[in-house]
C-alpha atoms as a PDB file:
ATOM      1  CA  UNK A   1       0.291 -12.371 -46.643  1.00  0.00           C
ATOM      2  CA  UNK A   2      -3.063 -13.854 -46.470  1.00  0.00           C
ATOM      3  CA  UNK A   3      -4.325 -17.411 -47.071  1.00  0.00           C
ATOM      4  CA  UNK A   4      -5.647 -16.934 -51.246  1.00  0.00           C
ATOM      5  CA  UNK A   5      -2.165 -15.123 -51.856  1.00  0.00           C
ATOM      6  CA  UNK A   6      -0.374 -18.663 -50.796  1.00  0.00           C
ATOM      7  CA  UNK A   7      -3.062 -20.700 -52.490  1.00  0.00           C
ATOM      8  CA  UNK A   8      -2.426 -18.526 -55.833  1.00  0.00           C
ATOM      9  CA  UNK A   9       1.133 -19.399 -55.367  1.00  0.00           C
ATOM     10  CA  UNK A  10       0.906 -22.766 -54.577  1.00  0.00           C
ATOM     11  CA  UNK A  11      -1.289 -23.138 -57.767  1.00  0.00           C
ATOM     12  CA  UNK A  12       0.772 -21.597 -59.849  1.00  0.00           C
ATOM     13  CA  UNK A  13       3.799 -23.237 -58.889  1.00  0.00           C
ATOM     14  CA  UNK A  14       1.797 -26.490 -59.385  1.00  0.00           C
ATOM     15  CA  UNK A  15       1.085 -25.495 -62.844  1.00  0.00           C
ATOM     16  CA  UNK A  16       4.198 -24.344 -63.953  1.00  0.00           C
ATOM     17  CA  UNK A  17       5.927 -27.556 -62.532  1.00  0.00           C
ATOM     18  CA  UNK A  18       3.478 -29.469 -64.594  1.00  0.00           C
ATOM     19  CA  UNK A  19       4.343 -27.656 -67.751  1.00  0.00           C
ATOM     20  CA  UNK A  20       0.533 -26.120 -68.300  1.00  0.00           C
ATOM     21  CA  UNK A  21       1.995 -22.393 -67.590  1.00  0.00           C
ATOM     22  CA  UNK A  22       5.848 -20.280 -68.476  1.00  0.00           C
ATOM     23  CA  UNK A  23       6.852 -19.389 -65.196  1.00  0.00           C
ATOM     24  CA  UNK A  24       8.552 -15.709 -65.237  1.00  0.00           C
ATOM     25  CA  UNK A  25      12.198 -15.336 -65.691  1.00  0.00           C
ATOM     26  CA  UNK A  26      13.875 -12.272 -65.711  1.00  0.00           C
ATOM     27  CA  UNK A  27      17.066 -12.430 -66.627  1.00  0.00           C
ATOM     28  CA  UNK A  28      20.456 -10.662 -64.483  1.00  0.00           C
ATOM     29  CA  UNK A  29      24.044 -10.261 -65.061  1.00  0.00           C
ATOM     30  CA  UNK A  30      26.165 -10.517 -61.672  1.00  0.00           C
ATOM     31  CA  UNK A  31      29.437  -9.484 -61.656  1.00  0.00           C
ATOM     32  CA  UNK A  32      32.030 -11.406 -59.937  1.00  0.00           C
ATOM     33  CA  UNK A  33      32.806  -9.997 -55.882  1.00  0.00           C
ATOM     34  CA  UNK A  34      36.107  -7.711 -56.241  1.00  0.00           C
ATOM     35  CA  UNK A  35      38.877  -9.190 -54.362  1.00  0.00           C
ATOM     36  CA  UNK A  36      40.602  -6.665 -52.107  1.00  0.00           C
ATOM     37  CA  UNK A  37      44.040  -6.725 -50.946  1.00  0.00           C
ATOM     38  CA  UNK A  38      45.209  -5.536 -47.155  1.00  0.00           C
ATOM     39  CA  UNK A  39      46.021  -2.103 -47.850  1.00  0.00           C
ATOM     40  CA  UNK A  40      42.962  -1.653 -49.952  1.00  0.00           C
ATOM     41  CA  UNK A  41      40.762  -2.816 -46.897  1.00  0.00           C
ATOM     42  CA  UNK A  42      42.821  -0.136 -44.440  1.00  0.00           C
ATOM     43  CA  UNK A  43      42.316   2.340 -46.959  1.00  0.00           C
ATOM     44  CA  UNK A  44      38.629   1.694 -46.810  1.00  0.00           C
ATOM     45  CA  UNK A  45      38.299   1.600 -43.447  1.00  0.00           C
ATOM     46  CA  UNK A  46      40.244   4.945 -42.942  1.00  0.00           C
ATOM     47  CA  UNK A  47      38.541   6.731 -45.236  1.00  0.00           C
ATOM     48  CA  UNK A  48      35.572   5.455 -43.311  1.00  0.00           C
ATOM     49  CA  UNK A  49      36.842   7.224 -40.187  1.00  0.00           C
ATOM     50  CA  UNK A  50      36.523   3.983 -38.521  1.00  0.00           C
ATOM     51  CA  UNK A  51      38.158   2.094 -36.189  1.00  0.00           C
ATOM     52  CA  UNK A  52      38.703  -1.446 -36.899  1.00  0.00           C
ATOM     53  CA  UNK A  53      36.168  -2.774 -33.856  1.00  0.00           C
ATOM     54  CA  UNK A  54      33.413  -0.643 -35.648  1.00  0.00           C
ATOM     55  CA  UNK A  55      34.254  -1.540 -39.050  1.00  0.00           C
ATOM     56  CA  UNK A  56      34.061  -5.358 -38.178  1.00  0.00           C
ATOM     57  CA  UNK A  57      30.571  -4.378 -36.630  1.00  0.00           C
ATOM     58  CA  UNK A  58      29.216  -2.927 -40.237  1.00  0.00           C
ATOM     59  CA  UNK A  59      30.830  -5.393 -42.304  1.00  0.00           C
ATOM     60  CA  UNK A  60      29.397  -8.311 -39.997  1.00  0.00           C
ATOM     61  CA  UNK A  61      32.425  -9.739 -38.666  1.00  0.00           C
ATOM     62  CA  UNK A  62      34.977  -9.981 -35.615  1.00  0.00           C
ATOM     63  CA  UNK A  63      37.493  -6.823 -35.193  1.00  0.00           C
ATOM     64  CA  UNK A  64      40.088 -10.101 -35.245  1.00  0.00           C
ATOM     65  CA  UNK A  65      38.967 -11.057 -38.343  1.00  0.00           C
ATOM     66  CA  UNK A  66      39.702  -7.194 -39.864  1.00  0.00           C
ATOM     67  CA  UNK A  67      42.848  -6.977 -38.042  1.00  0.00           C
ATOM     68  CA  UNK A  68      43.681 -10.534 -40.202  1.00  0.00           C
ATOM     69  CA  UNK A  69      42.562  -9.026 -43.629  1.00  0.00           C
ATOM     70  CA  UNK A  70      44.744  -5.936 -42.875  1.00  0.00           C
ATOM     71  CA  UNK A  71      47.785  -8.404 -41.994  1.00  0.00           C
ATOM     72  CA  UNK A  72      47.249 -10.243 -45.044  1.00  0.00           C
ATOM     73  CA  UNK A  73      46.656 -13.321 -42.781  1.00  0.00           C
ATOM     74  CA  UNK A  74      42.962 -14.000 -44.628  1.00  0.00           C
ATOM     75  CA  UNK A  75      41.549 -12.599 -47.130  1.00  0.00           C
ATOM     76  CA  UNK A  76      37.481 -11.595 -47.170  1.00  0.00           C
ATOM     77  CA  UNK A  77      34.950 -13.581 -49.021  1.00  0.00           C
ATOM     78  CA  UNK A  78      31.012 -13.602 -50.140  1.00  0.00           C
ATOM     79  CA  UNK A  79      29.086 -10.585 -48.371  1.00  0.00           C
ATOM     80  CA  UNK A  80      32.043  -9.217 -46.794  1.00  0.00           C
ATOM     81  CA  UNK A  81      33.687  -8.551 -50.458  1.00  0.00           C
ATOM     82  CA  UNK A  82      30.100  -7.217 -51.825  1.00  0.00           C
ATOM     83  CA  UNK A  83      29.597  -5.175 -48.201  1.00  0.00           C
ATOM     84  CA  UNK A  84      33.366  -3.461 -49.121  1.00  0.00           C
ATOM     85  CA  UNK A  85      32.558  -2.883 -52.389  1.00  0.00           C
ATOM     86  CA  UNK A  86      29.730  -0.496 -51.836  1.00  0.00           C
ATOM     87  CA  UNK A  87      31.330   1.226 -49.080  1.00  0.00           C
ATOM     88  CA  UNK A  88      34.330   1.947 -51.437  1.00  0.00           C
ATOM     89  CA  UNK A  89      31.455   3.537 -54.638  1.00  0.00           C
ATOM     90  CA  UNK A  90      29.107   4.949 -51.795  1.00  0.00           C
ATOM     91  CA  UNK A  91      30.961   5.807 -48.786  1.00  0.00           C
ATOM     92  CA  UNK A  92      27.601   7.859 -47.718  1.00  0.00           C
ATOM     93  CA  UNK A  93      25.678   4.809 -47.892  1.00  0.00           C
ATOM     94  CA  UNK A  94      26.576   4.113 -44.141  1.00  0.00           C
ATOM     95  CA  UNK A  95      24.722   7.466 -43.554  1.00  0.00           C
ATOM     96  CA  UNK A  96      21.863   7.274 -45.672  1.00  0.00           C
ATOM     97  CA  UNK A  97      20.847   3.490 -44.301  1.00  0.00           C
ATOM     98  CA  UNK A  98      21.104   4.573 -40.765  1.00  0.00           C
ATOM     99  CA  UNK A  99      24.091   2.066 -40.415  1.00  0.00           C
ATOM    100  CA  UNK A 100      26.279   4.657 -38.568  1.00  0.00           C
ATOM    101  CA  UNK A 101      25.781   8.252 -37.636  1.00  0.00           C
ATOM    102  CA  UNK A 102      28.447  10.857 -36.909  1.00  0.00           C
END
């Protein structure tokens, strides 16, 4: 990014905040995180072929905290729900984005 690009921002931003120009909206519908139960998140991970140390390690988080989702101890939240929700619709995603390779 060079030095006019920020200006043109910065401008803008000024302008719009001073009601002279519509700043763009585009509107998006986002559908709630699905909530996943502990068998749910072993049947993920075993369809995965993974273990529960490498499934922590895509989904960002400690194998003790998948071992505690499996237990029914915690449940996952934010990112973690959205991660598990594409690898349940696009199990080849881990593939395709280099995330793991068999």
């Amino acid at each position: 990014m060079d030095f006019d690009s920020v200006l043109k921002g910065l401008d803008e931003a000024i302008k719009i905040s001073n009601g002279e120009i519509k700043g763009r909206r585009r509107k998006v519908s986002i559908s709630p995180a699905q909530e996943f139960s502990k068998d749910e998140i072993k049947r993920i991970r075993q369809y995965l072929q993974l273990t529960q140390v490498t499934f922590a390690e895509v989904i960002g988080v400690t194998p003790k905290t998948v071992e505690a989702w499996e237990r029914g101890t915690n449940a996952p939240t934010g990112p973690a729900r959205r991660m598990m929700t594409i690898l349940k619709e696009d199990p080849e995603s881990l593939n395709r984005y280099h995330i793991i390779s068999k």
